[in-house]
C-alpha atoms as a PDB file:
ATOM      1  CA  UNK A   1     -23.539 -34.013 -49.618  1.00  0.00           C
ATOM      2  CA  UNK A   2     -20.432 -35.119 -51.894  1.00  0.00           C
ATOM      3  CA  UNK A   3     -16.960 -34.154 -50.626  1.00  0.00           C
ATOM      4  CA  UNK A   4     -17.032 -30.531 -51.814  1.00  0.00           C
ATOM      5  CA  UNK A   5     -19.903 -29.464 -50.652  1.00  0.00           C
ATOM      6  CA  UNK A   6     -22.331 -29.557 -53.435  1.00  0.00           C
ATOM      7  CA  UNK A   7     -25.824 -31.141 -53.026  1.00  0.00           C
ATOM      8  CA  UNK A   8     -26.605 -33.570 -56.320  1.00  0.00           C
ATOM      9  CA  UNK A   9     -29.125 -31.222 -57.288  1.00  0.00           C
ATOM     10  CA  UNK A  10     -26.373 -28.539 -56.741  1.00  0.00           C
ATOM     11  CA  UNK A  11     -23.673 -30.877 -59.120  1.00  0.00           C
ATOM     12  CA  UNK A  12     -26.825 -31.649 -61.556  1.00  0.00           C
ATOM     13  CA  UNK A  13     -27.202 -27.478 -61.896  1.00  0.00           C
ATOM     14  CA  UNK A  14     -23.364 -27.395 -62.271  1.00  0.00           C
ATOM     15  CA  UNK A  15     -23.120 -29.670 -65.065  1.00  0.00           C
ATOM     16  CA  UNK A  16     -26.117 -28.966 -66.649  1.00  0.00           C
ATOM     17  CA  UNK A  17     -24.921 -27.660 -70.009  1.00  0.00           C
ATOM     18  CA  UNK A  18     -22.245 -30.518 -70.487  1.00  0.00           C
ATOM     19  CA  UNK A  19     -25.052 -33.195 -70.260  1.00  0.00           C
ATOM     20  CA  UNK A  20     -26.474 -35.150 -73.303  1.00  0.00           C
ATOM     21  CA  UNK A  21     -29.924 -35.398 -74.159  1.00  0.00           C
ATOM     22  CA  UNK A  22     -30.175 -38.712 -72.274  1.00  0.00           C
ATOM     23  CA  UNK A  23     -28.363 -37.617 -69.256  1.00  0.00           C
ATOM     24  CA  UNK A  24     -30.762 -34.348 -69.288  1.00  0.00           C
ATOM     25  CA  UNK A  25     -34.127 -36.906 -69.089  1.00  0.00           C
ATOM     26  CA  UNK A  26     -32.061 -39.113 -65.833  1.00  0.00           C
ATOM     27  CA  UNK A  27     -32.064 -35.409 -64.320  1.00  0.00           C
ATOM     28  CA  UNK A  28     -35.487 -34.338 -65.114  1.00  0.00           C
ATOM     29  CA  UNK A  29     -36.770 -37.508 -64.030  1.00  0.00           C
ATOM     30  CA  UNK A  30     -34.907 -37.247 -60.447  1.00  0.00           C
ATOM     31  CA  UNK A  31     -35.436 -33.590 -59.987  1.00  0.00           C
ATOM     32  CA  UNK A  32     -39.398 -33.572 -60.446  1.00  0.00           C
ATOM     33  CA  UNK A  33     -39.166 -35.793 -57.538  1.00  0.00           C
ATOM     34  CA  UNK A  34     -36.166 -34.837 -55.686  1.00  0.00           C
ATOM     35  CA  UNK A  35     -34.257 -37.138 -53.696  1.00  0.00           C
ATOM     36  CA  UNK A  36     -36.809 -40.106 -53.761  1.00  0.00           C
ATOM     37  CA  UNK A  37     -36.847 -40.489 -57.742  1.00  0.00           C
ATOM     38  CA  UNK A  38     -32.882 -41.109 -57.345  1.00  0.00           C
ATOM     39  CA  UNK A  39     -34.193 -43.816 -54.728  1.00  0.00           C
ATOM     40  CA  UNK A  40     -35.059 -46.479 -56.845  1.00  0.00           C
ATOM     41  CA  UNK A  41     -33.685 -49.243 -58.571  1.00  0.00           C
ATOM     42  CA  UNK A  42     -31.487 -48.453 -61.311  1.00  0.00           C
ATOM     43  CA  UNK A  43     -33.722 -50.581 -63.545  1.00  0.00           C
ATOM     44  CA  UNK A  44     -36.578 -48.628 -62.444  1.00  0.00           C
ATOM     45  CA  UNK A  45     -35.121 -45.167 -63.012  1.00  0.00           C
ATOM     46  CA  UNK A  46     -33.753 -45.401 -66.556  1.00  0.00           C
ATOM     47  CA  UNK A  47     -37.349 -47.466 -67.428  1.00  0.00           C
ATOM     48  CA  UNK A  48     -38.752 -44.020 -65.612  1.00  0.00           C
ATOM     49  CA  UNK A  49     -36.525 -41.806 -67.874  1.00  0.00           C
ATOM     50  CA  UNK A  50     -36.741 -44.202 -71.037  1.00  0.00           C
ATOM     51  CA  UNK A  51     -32.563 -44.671 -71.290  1.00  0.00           C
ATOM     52  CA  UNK A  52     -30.141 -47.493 -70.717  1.00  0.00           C
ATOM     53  CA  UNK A  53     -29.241 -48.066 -66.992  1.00  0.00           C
ATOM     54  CA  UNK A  54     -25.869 -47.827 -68.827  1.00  0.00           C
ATOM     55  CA  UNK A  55     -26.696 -43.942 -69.316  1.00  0.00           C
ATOM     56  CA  UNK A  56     -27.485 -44.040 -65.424  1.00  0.00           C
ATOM     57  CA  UNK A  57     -24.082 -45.257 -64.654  1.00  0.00           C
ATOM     58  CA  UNK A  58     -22.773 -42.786 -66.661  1.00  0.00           C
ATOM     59  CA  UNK A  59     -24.419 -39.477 -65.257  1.00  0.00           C
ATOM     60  CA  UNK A  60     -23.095 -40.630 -61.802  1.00  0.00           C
ATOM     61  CA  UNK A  61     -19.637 -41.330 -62.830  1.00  0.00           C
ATOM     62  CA  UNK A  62     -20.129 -37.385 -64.456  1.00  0.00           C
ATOM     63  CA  UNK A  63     -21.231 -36.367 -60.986  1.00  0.00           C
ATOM     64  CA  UNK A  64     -18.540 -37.610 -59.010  1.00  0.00           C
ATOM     65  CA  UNK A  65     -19.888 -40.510 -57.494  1.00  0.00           C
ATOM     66  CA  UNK A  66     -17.929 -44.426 -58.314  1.00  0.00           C
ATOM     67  CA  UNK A  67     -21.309 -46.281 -59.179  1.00  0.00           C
ATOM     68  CA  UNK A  68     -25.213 -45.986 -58.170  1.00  0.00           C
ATOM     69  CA  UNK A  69     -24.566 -46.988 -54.480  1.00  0.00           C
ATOM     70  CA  UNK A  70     -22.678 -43.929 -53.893  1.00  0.00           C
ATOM     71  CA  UNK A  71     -25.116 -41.740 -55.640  1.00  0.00           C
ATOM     72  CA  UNK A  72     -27.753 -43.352 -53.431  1.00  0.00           C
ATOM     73  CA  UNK A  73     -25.756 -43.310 -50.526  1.00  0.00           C
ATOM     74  CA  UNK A  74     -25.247 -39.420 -50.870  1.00  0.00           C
ATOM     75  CA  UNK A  75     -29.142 -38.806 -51.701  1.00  0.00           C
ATOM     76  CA  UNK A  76     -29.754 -40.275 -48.270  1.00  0.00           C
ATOM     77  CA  UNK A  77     -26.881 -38.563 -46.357  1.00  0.00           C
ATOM     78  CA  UNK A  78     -28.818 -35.487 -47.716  1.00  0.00           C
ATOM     79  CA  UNK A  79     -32.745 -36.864 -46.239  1.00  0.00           C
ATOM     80  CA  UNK A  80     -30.765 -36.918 -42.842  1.00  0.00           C
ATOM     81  CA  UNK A  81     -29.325 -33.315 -42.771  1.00  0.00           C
ATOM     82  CA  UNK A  82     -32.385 -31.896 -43.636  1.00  0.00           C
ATOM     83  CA  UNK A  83     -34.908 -30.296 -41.771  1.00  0.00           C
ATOM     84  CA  UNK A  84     -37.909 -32.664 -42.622  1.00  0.00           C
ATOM     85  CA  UNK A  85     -37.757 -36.405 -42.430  1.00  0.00           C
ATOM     86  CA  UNK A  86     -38.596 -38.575 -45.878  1.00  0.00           C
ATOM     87  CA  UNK A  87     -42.355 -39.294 -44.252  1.00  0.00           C
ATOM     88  CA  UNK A  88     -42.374 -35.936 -43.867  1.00  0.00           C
ATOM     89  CA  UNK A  89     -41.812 -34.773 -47.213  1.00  0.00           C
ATOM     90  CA  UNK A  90     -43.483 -37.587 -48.738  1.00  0.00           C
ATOM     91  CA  UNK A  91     -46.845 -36.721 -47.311  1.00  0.00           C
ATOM     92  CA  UNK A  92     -49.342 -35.595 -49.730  1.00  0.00           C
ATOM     93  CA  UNK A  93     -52.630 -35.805 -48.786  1.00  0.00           C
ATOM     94  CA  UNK A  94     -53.344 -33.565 -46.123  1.00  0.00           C
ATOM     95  CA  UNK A  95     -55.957 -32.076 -45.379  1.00  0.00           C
ATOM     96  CA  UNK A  96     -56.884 -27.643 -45.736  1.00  0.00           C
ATOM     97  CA  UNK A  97     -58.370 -26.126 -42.662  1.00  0.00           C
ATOM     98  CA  UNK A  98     -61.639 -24.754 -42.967  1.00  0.00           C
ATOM     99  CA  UNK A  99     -60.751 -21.211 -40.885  1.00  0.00           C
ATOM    100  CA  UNK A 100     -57.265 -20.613 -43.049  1.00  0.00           C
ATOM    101  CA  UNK A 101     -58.186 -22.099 -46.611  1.00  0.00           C
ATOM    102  CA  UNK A 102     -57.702 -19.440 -48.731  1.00  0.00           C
ATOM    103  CA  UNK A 103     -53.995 -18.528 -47.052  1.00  0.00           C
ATOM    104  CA  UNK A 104     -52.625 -21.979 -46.834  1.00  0.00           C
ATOM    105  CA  UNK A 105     -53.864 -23.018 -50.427  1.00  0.00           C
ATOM    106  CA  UNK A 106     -51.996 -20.324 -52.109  1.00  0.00           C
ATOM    107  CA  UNK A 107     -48.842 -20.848 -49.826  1.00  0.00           C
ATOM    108  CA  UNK A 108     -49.169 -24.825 -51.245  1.00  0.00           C
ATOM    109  CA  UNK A 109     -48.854 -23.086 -54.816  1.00  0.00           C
ATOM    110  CA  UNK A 110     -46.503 -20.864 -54.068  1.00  0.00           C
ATOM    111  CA  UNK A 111     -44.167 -24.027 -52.686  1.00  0.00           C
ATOM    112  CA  UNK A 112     -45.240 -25.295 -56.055  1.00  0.00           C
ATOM    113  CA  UNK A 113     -43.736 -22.135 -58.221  1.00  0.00           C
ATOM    114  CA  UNK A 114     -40.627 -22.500 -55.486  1.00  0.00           C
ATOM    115  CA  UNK A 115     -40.100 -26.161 -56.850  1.00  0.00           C
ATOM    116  CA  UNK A 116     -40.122 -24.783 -60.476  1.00  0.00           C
ATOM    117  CA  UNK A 117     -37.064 -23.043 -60.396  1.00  0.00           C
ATOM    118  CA  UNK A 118     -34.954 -26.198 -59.168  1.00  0.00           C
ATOM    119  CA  UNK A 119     -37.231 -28.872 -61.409  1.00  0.00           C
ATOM    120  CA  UNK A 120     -37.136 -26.904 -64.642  1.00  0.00           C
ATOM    121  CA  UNK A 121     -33.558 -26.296 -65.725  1.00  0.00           C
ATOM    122  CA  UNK A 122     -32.626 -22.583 -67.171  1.00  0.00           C
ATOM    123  CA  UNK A 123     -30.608 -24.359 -69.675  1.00  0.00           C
ATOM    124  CA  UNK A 124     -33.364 -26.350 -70.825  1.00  0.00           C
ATOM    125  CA  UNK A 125     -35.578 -23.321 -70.908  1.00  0.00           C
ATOM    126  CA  UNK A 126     -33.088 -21.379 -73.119  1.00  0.00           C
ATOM    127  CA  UNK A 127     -32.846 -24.378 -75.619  1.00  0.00           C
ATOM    128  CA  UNK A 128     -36.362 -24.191 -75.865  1.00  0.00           C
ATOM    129  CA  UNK A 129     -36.748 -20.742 -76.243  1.00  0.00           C
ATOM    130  CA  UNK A 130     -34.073 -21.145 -78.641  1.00  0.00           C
ATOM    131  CA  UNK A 131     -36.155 -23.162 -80.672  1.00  0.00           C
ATOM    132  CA  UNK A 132     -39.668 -21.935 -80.481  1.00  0.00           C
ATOM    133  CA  UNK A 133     -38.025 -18.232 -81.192  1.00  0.00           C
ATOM    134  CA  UNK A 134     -36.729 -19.678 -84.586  1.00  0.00           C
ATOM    135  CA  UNK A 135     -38.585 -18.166 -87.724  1.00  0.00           C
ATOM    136  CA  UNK A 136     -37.687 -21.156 -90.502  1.00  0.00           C
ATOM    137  CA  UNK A 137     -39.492 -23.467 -87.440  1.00  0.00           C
ATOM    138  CA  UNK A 138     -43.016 -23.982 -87.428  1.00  0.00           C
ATOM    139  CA  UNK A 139     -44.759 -24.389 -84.342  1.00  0.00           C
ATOM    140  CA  UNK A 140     -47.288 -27.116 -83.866  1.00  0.00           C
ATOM    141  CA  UNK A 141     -49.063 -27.035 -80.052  1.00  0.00           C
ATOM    142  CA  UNK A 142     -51.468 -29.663 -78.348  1.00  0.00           C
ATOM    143  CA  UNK A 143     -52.395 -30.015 -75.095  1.00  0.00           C
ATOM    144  CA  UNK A 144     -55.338 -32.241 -72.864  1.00  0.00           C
ATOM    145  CA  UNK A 145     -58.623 -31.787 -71.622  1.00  0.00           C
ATOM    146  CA  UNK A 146     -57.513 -29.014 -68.752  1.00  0.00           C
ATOM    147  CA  UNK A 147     -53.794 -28.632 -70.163  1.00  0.00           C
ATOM    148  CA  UNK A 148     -55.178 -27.636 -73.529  1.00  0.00           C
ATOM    149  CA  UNK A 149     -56.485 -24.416 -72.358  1.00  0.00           C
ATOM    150  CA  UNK A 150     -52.901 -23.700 -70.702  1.00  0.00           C
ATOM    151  CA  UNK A 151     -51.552 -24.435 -74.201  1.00  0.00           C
ATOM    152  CA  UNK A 152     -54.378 -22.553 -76.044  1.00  0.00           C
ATOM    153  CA  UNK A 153     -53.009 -19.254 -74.099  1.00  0.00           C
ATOM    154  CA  UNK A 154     -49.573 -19.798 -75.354  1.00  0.00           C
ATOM    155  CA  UNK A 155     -50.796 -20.172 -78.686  1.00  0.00           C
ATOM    156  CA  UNK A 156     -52.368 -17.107 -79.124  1.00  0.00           C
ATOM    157  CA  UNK A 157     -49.357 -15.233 -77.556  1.00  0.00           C
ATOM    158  CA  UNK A 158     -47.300 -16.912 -79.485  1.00  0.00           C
ATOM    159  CA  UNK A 159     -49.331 -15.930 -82.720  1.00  0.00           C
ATOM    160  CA  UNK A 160     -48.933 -12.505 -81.689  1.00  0.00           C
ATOM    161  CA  UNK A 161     -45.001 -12.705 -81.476  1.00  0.00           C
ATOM    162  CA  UNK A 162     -44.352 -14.865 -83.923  1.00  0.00           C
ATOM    163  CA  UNK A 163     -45.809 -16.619 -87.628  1.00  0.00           C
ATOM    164  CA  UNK A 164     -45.801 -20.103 -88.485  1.00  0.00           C
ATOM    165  CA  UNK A 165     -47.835 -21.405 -84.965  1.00  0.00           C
ATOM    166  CA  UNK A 166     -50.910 -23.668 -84.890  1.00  0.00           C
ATOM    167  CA  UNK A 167     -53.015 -25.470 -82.989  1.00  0.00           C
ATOM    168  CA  UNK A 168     -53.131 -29.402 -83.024  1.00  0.00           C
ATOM    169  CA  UNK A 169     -56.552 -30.675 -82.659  1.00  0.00           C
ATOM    170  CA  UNK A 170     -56.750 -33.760 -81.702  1.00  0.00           C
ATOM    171  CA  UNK A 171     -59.473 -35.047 -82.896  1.00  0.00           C
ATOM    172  CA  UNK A 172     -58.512 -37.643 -85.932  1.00  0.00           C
ATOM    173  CA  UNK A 173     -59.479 -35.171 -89.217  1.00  0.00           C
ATOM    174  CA  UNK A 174     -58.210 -32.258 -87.930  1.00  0.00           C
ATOM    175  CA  UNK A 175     -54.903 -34.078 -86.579  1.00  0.00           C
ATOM    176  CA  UNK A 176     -54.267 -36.193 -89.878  1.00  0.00           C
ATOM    177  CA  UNK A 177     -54.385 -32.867 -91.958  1.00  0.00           C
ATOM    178  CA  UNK A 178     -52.228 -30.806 -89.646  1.00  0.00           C
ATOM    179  CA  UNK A 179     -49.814 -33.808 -89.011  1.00  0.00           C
ATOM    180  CA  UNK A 180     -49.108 -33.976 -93.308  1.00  0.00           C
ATOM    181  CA  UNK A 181     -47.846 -30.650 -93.173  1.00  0.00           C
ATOM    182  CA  UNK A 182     -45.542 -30.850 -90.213  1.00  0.00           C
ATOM    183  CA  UNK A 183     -41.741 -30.748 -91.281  1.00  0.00           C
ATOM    184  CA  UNK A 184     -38.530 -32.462 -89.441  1.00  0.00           C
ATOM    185  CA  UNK A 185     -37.346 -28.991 -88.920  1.00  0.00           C
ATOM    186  CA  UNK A 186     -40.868 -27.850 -87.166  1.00  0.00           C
ATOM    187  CA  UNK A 187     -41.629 -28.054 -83.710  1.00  0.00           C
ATOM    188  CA  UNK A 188     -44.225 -29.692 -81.698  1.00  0.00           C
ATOM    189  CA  UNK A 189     -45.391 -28.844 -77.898  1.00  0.00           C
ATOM    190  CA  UNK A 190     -47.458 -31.013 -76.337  1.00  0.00           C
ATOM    191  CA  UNK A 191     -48.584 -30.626 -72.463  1.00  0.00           C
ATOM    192  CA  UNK A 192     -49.997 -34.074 -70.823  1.00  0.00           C
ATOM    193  CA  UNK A 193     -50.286 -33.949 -66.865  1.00  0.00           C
ATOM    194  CA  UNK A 194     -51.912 -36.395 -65.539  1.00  0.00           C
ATOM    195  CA  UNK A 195     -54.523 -38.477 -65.835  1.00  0.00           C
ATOM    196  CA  UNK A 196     -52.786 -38.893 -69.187  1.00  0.00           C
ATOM    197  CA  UNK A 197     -54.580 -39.043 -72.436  1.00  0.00           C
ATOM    198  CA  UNK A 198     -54.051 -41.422 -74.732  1.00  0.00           C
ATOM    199  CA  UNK A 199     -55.023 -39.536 -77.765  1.00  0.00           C
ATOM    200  CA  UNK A 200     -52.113 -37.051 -77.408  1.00  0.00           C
ATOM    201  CA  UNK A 201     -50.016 -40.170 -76.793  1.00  0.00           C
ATOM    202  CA  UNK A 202     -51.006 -41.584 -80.228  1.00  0.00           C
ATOM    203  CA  UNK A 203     -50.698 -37.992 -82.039  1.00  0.00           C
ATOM    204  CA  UNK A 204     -47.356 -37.936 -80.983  1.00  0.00           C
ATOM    205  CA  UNK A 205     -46.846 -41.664 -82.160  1.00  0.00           C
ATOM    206  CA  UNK A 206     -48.287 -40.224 -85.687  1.00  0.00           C
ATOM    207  CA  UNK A 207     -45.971 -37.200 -85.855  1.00  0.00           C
ATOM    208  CA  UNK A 208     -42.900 -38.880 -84.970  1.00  0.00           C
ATOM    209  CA  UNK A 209     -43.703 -41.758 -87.857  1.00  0.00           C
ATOM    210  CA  UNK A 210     -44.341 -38.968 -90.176  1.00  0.00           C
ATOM    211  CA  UNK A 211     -41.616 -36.560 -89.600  1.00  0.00           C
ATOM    212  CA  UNK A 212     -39.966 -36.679 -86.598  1.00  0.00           C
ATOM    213  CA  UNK A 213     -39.735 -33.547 -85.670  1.00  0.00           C
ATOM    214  CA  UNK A 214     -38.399 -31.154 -82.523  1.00  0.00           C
ATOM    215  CA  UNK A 215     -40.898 -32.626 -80.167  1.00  0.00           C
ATOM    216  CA  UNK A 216     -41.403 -30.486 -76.441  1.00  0.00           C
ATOM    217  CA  UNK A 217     -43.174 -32.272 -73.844  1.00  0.00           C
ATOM    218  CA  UNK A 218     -44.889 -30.352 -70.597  1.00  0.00           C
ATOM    219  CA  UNK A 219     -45.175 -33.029 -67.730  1.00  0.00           C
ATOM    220  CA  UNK A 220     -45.556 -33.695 -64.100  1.00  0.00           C
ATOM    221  CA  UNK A 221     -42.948 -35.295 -62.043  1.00  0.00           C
ATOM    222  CA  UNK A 222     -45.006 -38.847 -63.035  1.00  0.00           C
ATOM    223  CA  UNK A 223     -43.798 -38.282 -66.402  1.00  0.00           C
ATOM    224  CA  UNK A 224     -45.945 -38.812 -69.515  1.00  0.00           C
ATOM    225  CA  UNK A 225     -45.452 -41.629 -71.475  1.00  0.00           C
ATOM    226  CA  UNK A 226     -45.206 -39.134 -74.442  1.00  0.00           C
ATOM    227  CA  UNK A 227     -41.474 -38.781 -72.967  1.00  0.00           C
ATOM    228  CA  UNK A 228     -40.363 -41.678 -74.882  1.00  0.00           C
ATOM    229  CA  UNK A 229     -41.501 -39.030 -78.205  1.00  0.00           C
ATOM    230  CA  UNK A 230     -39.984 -36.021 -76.461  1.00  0.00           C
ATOM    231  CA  UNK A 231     -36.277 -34.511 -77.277  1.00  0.00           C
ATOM    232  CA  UNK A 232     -36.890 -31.816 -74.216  1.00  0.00           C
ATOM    233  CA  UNK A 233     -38.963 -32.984 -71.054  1.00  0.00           C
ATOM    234  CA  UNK A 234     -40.566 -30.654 -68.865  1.00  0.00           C
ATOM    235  CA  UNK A 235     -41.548 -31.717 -65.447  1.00  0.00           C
ATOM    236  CA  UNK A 236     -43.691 -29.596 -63.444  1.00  0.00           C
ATOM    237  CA  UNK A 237     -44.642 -29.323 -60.194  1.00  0.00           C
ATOM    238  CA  UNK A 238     -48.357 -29.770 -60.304  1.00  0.00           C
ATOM    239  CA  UNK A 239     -49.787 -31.520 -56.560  1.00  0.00           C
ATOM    240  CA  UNK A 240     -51.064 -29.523 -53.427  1.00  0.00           C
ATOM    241  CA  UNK A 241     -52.053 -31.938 -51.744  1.00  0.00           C
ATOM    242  CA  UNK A 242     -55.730 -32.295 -52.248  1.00  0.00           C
ATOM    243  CA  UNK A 243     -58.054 -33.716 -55.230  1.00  0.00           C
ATOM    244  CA  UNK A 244     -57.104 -31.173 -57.496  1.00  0.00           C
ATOM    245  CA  UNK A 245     -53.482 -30.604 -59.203  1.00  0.00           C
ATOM    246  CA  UNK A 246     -52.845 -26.934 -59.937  1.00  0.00           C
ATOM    247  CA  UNK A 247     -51.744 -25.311 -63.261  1.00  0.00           C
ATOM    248  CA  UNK A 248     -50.609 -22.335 -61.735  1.00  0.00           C
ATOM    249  CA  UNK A 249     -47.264 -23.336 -62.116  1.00  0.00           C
ATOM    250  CA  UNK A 250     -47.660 -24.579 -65.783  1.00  0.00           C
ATOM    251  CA  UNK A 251     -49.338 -20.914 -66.535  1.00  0.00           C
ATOM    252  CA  UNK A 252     -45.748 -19.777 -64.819  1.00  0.00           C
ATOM    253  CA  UNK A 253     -43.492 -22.066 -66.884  1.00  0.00           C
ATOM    254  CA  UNK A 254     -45.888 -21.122 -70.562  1.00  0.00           C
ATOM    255  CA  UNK A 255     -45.638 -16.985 -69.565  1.00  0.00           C
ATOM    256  CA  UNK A 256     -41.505 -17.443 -68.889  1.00  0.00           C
ATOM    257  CA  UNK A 257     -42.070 -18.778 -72.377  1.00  0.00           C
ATOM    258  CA  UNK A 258     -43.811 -15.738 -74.193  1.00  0.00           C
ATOM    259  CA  UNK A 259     -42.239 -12.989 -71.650  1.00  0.00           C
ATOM    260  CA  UNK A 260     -38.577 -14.843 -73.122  1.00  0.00           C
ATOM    261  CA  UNK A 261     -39.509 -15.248 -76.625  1.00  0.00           C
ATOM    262  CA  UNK A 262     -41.285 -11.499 -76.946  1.00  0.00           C
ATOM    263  CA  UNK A 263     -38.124 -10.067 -75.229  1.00  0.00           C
ATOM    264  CA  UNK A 264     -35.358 -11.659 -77.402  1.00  0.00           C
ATOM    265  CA  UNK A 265     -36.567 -10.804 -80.957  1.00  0.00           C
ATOM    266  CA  UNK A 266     -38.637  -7.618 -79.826  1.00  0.00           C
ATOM    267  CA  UNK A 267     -37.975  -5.695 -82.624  1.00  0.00           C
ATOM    268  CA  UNK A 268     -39.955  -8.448 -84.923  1.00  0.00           C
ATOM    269  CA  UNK A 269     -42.528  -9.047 -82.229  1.00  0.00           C
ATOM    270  CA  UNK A 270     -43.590  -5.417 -82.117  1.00  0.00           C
ATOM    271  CA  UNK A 271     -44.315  -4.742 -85.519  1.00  0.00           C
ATOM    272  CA  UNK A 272     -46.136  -8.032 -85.791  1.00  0.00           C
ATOM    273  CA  UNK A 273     -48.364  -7.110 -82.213  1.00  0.00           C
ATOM    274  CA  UNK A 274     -49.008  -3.345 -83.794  1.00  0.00           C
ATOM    275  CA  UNK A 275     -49.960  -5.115 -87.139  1.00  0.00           C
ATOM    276  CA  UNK A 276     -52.000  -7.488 -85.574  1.00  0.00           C
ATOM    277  CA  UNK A 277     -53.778  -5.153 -83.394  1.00  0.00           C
ATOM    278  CA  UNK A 278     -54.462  -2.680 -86.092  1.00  0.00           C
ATOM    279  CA  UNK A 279     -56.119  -5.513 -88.448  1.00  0.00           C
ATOM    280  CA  UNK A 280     -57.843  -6.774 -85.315  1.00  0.00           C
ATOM    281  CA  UNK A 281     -59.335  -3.512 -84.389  1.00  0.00           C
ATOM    282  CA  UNK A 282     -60.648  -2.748 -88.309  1.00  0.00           C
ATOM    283  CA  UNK A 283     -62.214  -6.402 -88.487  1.00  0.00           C
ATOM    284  CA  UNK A 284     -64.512  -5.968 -85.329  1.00  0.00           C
ATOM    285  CA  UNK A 285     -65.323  -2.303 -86.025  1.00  0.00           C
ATOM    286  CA  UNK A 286     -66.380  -3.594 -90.060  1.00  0.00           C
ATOM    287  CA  UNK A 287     -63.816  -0.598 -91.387  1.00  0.00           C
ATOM    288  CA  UNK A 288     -62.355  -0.926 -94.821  1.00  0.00           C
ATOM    289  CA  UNK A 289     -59.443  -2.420 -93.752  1.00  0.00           C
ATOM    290  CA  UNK A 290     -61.026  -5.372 -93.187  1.00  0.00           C
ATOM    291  CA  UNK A 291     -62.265  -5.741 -96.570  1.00  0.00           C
ATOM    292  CA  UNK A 292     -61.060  -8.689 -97.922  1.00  0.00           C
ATOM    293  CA  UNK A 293     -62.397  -8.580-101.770  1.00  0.00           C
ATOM    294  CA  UNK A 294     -66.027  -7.235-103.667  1.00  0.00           C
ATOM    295  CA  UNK A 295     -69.102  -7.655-101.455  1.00  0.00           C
ATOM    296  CA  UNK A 296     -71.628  -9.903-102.996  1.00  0.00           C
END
């Protein structure tokens, strides 16, 4: 712990909205895999977050510490005063037991949704939110072959709160059309956890070229290479320890999301939900209000 007390993570939280865009990916990139990403080389970490190791130096100056070695130094001063030792923590694959499966795979997911609230900053969140709630932004979303369907649910929420959202296919047609119309004012989300693809990598290759717009990237503590694209980085929680990552915590991060976004412009959101409802309700009963010209 530094002199006053404070953890890093604690002095990261502190400082959080004083940061700049380049200090914010350092911290995402150390918090996803806190202490041991703040471990490495200082070469290594700023090639991890994509930034200068000048911009490395910097965020530890802002955080109290006189160079790298100090920051290091009080990372490992931490390991020792906690409860678990670095092998410890480090361990991933273990094993479940056959007779308690059920309890001690959900309590590995819950540690999961406990790591999201100290890996994904509130301040981040709110930028986001910020963003995504704005009407003169478009919305473009994407995600991979399991993280798409996590980003095909917040599509359709978001369609119900909200005009202006769509759905990037990725496939090269349907992206080169969609891709045309996207704006430098729009906004993209893209979700790659790993194994990453490297179709969303070049779509977001394409979009910046084209436009460069507000790009949000979903991630694991690995870090897509789509980072290097991103302006906000979110890194997720996603390993429980067996052959299969869970999106549970994804699914949490995506419903903050809507739940923030519905809640903040409700007024507008309810009309449009009661609108949509009403037109969805007359197109599957065939009423007149689905008419949409002469028959014939």
């Amino acid at each position: 712990m530094s002199g006053d007390g404070l953890t890093i993570r604690q002095q990261i939280a502190a400082l959080e909205q004083g940061l700049t865009p380049n200090e914010r990916r350092i911290t995402t990139v150390i918090l996803a895999d806190y202490p041991f990403a703040g471990l490495v080389g200082i070469q290594e970490l700023s090639d991890h977050a994509q930034v200068s190791p000048a911009s490395v130096t910097r965020l530890v100056h802002k955080l109290g510490c006189v160079g790298f070695a100090e920051f290091q130094r009080l990372l490992i001063s931490e390991l020792r005063h906690s409860p678990a030792s670095p092998v410890d923590l480090k361990q991933s694959a273990r094993a479940l037991s056959a007779e308690g499966f059920y309890a001690e795979f959900l309590d590995r997911v819950g540690s999961g949704l406990d790591n999201l609230a100290s890996t994904v900053s509130p301040t981040e969140l709110d930028a986001v939110c910020t963003l995504l709630a704005d009407p003169s932004r478009r919305i473009y979303v994407a995600g991979g072959r399991i993280s798409g369907t996590l980003m095909s649910y917040l599509t359709l929420h978001l369609q119900q709160i909200r005009s202006g959202v769509f759905w990037l296919d990725t496939t090269p047609a349907a992206a080169a059309d969609k891709i045309l119309s996207i704006r430098r004012k729009d906004v993209v989300l893209i979700a790659d956890l790993r194994r990453y693809q490297d179709s969303l990598l070049r779509l977001a290759e394409q979009i910046e070229a084209h436009s460069s717009p507000t790009t949000i990237l979903i991630t694991d503590r690995w870090i897509s290479p789509i980072a290097s694209h991103a302006q906000h980085i979110f890194a997720v929680p996603v390993e429980t320890g067996t052959a299969w990552d869970t999106g549970v915590p994804v699914l949490a991060l995506v419903e903050a999301m809507i739940i923030k976004l519905s809640e903040s412009a409700w007024g507008t959101a309810h009309k449009r939900i009661v609108d949509w409802d009403r037109l969805r309700t007359a197109l599957e009963a065939g009423t007149p209000d689905a008419d949409t010209g002469d028959a014939g």
